[in-house]
Protein backbone atom coordinates (compact mmCIF):
# COMPACT_ATOMS: atom_id res chain seq x y z
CA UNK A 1 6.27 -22.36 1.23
CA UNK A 2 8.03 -24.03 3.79
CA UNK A 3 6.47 -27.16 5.88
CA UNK A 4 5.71 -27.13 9.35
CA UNK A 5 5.78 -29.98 11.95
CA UNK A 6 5.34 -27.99 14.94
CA UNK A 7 3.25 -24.40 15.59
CA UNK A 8 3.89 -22.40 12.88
CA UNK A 9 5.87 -19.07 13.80
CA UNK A 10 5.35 -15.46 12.53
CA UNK A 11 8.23 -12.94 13.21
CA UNK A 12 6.09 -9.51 13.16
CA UNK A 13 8.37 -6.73 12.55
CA UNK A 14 6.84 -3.27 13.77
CA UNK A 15 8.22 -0.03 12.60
CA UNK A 16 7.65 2.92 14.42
CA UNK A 17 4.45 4.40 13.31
CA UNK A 18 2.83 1.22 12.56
CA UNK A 19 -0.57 0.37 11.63
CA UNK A 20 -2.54 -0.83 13.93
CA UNK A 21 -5.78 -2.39 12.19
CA UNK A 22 -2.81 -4.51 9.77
CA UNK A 23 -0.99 -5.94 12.57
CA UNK A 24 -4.02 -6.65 14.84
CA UNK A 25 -5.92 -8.09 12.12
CA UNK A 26 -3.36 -10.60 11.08
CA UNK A 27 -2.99 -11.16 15.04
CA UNK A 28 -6.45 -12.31 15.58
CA UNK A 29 -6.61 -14.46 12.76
CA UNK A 30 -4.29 -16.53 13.82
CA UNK A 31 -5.14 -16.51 17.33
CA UNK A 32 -8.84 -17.43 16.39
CA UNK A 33 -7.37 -20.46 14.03
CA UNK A 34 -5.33 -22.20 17.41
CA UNK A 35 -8.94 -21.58 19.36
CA UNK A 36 -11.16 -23.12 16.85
CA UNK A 37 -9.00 -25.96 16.16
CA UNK A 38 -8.19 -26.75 19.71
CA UNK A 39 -4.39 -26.50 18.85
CA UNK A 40 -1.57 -24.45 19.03
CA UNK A 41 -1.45 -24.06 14.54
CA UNK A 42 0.52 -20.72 15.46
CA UNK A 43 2.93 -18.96 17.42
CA UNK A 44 4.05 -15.41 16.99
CA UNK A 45 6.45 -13.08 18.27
CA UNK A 46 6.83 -9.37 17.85
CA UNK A 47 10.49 -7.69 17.39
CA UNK A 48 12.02 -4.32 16.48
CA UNK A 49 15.08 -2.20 16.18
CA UNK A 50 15.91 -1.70 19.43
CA UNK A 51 13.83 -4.30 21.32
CA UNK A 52 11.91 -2.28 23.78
CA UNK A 53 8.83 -0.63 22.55
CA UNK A 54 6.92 -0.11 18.95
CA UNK A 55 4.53 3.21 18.88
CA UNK A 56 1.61 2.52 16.41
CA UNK A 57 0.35 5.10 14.14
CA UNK A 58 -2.57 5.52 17.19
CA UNK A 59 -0.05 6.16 19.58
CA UNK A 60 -0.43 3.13 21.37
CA UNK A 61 2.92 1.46 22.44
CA UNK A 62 3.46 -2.67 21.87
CA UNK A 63 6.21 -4.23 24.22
CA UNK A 64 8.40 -5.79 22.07
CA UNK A 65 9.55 -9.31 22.55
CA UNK A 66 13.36 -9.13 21.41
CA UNK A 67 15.10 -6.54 19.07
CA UNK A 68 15.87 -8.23 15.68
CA UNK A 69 16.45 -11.71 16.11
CA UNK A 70 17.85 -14.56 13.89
CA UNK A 71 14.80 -16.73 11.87
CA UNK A 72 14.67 -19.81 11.01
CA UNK A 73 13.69 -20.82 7.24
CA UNK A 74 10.52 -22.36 8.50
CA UNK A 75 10.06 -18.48 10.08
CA UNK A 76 7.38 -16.36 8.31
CA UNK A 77 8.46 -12.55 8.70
CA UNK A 78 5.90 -9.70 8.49
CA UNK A 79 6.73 -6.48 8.56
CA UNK A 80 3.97 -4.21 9.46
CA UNK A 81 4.35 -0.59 8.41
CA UNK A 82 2.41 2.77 8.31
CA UNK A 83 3.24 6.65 7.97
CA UNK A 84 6.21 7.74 6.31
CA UNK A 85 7.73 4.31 6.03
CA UNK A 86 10.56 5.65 4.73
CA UNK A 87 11.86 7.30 7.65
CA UNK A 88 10.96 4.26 9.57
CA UNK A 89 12.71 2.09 7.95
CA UNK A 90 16.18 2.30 9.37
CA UNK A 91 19.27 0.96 7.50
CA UNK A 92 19.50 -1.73 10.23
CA UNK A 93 16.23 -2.96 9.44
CA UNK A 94 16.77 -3.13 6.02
CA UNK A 95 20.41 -5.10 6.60
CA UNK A 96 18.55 -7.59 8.87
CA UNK A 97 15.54 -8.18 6.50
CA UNK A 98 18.90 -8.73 3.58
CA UNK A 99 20.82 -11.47 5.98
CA UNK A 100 17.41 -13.45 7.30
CA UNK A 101 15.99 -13.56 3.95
CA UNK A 102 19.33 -15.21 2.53
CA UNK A 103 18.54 -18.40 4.63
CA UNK A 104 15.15 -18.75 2.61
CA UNK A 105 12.89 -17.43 5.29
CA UNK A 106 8.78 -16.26 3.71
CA UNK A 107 8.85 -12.42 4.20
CA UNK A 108 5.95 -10.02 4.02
CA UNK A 109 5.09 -6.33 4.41
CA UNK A 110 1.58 -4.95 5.62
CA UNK A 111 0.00 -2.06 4.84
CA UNK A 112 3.03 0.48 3.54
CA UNK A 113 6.00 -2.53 4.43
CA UNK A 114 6.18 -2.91 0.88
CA UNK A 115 8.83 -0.38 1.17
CA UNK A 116 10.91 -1.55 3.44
CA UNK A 117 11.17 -4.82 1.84
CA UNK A 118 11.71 -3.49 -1.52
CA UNK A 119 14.36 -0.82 -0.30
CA UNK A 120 16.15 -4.11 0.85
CA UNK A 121 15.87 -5.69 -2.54
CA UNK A 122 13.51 -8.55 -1.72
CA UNK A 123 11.12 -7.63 -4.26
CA UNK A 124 13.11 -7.36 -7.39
CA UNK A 125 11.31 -8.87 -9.96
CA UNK A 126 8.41 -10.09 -8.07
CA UNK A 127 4.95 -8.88 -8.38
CA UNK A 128 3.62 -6.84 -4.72
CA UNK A 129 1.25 -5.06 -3.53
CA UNK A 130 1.13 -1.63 -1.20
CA UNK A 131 -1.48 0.59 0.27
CA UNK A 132 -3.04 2.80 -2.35
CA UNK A 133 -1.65 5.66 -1.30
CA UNK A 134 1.91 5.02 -1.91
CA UNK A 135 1.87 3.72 -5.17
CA UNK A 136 2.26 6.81 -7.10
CA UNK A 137 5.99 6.81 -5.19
CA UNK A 138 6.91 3.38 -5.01
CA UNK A 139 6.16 3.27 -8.92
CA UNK A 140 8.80 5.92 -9.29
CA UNK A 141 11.39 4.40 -6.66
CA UNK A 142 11.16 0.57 -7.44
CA UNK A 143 10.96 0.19 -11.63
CA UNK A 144 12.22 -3.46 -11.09
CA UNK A 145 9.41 -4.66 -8.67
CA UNK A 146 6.10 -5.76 -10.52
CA UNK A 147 3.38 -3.34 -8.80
CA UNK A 148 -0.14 -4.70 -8.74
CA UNK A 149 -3.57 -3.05 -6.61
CA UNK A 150 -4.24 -6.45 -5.53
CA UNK A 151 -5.67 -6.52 -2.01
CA UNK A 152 -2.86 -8.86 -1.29
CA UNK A 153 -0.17 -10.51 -3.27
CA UNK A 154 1.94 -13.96 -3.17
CA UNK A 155 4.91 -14.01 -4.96
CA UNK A 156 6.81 -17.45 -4.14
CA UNK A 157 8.14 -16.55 -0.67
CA UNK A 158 7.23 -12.68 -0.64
CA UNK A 159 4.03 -11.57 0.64
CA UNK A 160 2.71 -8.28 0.22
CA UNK A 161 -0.46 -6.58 1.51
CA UNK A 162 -2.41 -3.55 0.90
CA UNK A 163 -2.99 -2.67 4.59
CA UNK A 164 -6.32 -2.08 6.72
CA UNK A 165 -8.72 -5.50 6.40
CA UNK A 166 -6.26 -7.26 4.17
CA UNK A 167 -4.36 -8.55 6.68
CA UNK A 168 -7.53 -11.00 7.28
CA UNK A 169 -7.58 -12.07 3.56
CA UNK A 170 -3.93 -12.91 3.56
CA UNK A 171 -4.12 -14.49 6.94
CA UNK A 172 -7.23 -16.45 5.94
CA UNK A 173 -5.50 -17.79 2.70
CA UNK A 174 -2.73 -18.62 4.61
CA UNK A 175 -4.92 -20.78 7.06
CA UNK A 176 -6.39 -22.45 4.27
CA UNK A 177 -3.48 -23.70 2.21
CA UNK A 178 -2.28 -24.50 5.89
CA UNK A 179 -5.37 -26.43 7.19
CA UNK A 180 -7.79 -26.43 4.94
CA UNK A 181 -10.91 -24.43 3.85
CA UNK A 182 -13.40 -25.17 6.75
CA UNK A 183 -11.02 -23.61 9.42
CA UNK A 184 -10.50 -20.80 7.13
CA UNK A 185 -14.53 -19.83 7.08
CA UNK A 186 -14.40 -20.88 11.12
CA UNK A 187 -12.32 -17.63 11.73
CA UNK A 188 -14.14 -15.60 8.60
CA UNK A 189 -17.17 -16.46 10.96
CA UNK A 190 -15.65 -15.71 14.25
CA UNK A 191 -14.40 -12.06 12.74
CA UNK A 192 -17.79 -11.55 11.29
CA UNK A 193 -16.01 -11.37 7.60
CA UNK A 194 -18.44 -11.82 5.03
CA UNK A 195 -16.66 -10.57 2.00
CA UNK A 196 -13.50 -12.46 2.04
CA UNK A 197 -11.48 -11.30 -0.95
CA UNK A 198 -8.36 -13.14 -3.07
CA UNK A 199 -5.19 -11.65 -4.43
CA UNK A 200 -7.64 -11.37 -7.53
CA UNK A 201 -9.66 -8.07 -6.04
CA UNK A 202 -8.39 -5.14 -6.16
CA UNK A 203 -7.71 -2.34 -3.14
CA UNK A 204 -9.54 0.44 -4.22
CA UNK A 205 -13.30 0.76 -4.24
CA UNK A 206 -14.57 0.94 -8.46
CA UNK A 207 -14.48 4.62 -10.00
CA UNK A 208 -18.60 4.97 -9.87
CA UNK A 209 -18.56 3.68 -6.19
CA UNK A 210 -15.60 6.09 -5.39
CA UNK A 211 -17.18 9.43 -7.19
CA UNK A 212 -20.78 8.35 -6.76
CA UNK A 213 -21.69 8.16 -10.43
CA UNK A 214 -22.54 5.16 -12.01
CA UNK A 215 -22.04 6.18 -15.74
CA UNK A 216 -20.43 4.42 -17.67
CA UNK A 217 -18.58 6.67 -20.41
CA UNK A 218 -18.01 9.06 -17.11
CA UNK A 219 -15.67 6.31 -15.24
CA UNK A 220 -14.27 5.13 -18.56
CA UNK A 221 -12.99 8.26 -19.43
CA UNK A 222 -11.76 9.33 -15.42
CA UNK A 223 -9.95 5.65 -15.47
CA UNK A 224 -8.22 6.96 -19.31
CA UNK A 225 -6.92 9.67 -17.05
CA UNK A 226 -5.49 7.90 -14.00
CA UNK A 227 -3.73 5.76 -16.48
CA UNK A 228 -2.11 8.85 -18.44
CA UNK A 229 -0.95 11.17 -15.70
CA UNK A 230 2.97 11.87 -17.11
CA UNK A 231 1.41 12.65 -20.21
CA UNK A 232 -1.84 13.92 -20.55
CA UNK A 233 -4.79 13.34 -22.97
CA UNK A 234 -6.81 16.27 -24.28
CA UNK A 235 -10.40 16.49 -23.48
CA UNK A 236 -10.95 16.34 -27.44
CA UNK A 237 -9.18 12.93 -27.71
CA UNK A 238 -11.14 11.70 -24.26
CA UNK A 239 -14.34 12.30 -26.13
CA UNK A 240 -13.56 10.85 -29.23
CA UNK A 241 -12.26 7.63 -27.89
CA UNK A 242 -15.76 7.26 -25.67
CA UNK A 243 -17.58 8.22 -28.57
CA UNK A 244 -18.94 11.49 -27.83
CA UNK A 245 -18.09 15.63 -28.86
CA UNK A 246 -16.09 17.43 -26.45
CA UNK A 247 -19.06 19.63 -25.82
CA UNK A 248 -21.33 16.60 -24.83
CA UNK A 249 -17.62 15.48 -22.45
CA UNK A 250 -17.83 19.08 -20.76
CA UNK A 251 -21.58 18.41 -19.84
CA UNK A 252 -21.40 15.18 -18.21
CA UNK A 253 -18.66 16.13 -15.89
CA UNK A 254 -20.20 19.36 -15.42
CA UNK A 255 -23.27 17.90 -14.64
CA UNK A 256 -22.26 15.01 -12.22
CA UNK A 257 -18.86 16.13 -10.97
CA UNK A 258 -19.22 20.14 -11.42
CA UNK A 259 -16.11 20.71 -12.75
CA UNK A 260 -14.67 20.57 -15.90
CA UNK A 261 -12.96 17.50 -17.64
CA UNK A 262 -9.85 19.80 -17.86
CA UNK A 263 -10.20 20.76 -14.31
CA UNK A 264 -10.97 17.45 -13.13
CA UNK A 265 -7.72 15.95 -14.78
CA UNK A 266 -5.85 19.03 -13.15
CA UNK A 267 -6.80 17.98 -9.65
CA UNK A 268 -6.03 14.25 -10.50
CA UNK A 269 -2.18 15.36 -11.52
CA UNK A 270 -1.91 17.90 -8.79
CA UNK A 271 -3.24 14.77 -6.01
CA UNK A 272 -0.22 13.01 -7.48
CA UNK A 273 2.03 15.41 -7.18
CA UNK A 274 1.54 15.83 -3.57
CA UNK A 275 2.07 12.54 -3.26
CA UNK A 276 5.34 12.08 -4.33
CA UNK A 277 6.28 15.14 -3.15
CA UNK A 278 5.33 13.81 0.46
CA UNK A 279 6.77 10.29 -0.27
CA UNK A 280 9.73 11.04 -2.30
CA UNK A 281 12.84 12.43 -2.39
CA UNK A 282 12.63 13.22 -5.91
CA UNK A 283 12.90 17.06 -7.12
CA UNK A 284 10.76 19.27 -7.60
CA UNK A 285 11.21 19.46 -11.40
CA UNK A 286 10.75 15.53 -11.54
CA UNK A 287 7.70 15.45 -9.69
CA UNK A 288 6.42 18.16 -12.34
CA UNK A 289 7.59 16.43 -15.20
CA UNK A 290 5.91 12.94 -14.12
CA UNK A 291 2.84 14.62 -13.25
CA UNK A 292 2.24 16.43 -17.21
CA UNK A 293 3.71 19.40 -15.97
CA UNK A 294 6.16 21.25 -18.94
CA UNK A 295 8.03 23.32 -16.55
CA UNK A 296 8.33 23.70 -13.33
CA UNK A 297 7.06 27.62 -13.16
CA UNK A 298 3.55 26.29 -14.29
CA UNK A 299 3.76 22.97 -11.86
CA UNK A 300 4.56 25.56 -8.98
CA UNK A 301 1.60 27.99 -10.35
CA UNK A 302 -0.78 25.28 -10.32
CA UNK A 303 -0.01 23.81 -7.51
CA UNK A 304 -0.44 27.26 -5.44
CA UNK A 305 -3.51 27.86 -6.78
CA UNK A 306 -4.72 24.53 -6.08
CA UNK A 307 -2.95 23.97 -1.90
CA UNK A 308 -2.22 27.58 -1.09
CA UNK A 309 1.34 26.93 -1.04
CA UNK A 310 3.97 26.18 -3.16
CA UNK A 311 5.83 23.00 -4.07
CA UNK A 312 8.65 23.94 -2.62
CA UNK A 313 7.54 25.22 1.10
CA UNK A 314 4.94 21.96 1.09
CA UNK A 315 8.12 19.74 1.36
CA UNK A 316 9.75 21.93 3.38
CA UNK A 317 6.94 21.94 5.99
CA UNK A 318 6.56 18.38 5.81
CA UNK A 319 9.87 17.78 6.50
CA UNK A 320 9.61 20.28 9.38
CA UNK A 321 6.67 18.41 10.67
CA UNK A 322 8.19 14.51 10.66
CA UNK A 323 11.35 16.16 12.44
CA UNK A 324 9.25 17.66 15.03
């Protein structure tokens, strides 16, 4: 990364329908780094397409500073994004992030900016990070970018983050290579961050933490089926390769999830689905097919029994809903 001899300046990039808690907490961090050193470490400025205002996710509106300005290569450019980043990220947006990144500028996306910055090409290659959520579609949309569930990743001069609270990790590893270690815990202690995580920890909270079971065989075999979604593993071969029967497979997740295993893995394919359905712009017989589904009559049967609605009218009404 690039040195500094004077404050060090972060372009933040808001898209309409922002997060909030991303860009605030990356904010304050660095606004709690100039107080507690007694110097100006950090200057920021906040821009947009179109310059006037940014509408967070909240609906709270930010006064924007400029519309899309030149950077320098000493800039640092975060893009914070939020819901449906797809339709916030405008084809201007994505030119600009192309042209300022040529001069060799760091750019970053928060939260959901993974996105944008992989839509412009900036990630090709490199290893990144996005919110949870939209990983099932970003998978499908960017094969040549390296997708991790780091809480945060640092890829030479890309910078990714998971959204939420891992703006203050990034921000507080930032500060650190900056400054140095002690300032870093001086904010930590300032924000009342205790648990200050690395690009080593992961986004999501562990399988028995997430479902409330901590068994063992149980979150071994639910983690064998978030791993094998486009094609699925019978229950038989689950069992076997945790070393129990089937029968013994059909208790345990009766007894501590009430459902089936087959059921279980049903809702875990359908939950994709939706996603990419939601995030995508892929059909409705692709979604199927990377979600285990043969055809698309028993995707669409499932999936009605399942939402109450079919594939087919879900997008529709989504669409309906963003244009509304």
């Amino acid at each position: 990364m690039p040195q500094h001899t004077g404050p060090r300046r972060f372009v933040f990039v808001l898209l309409d329908q922002f997060t909030m808690l991303c860009f605030s907490s990356a904010v304050e961090a660095l606004r709690i780094a100039n107080r507690m050193s007694g110097r100006e470490l950090y200057a920021w400025t906040l821009v947009g397409d179109g310059g006037e205002v940014a509408w967070c996710s909240a609906g709270i509106g930010f006064k924007l500073d400029s519309d899309l300005e030149e950077v320098t290569r000493d800039d640092t450019v975060l893009v914070c994004g939020g819901i449906d980043v797809a339709a916030a990220t405008s084809r201007r947006v994505v030119s600009w992030l192309r042209r300022e990144a040529r001069k060799g500028a760091v750019m970053g996306g928060l939260c959901t900016a993974g996105y944008t910055l992989a839509k412009a090409g900036l990630l090709d290659g490199k290893r990144a990070t996005i919110h949870w959520e939209n990983q099932d579609s970003f998978t499908e949309e960017f094969e040549e970018v390296i997708l991790t569930k780091s809480v945060f990743v640092i890829d030479g001069n890309r910078i990714t983050t998971a959204g939420g609270t891992a703006s203050i990790d990034l921000m507080l590893k930032i500060i650190a290579d900056d400054h140095g270690e002690d300032l870093a815990n001086l904010v930590a202690d300032q924000l009342i961050y205790t648990s200050i995580r690395t690009d080593q920890d992961t986004q999501r909270l562990s399988i028995p933490t997430r479902i409330g079971v901590r068994h063992p065989k149980l979150g071994q075999v639910i983690r064998m089926m978030e791993q094998n979604i486009e094609e699925p593993i019978s229950p038989a071969t689950l069992a076997k390769d945790v070393g129990m029967s089937t029968r013994q497979l059909e208790r345990l997740f009766r007894r501590y999830l009430n459902r089936s295993p087959k059921r279980y893995y049903m809702e875990l394919r359908l939950g994709k689905a939706r996603n990419l359905l939601m995030q995508t712009d892929m059909s409705v017989i692709n979604v199927a097919l990377a979600c285990g589904f043969a055809s698309p009559s028993h995707f669409s049967k499932c999936y009605r029994a399942h939402y109450n609605t079919t594939p087919y009218r879900e997008r529709g009404a989504h669409g309906a809903k963003e244009r509304a």
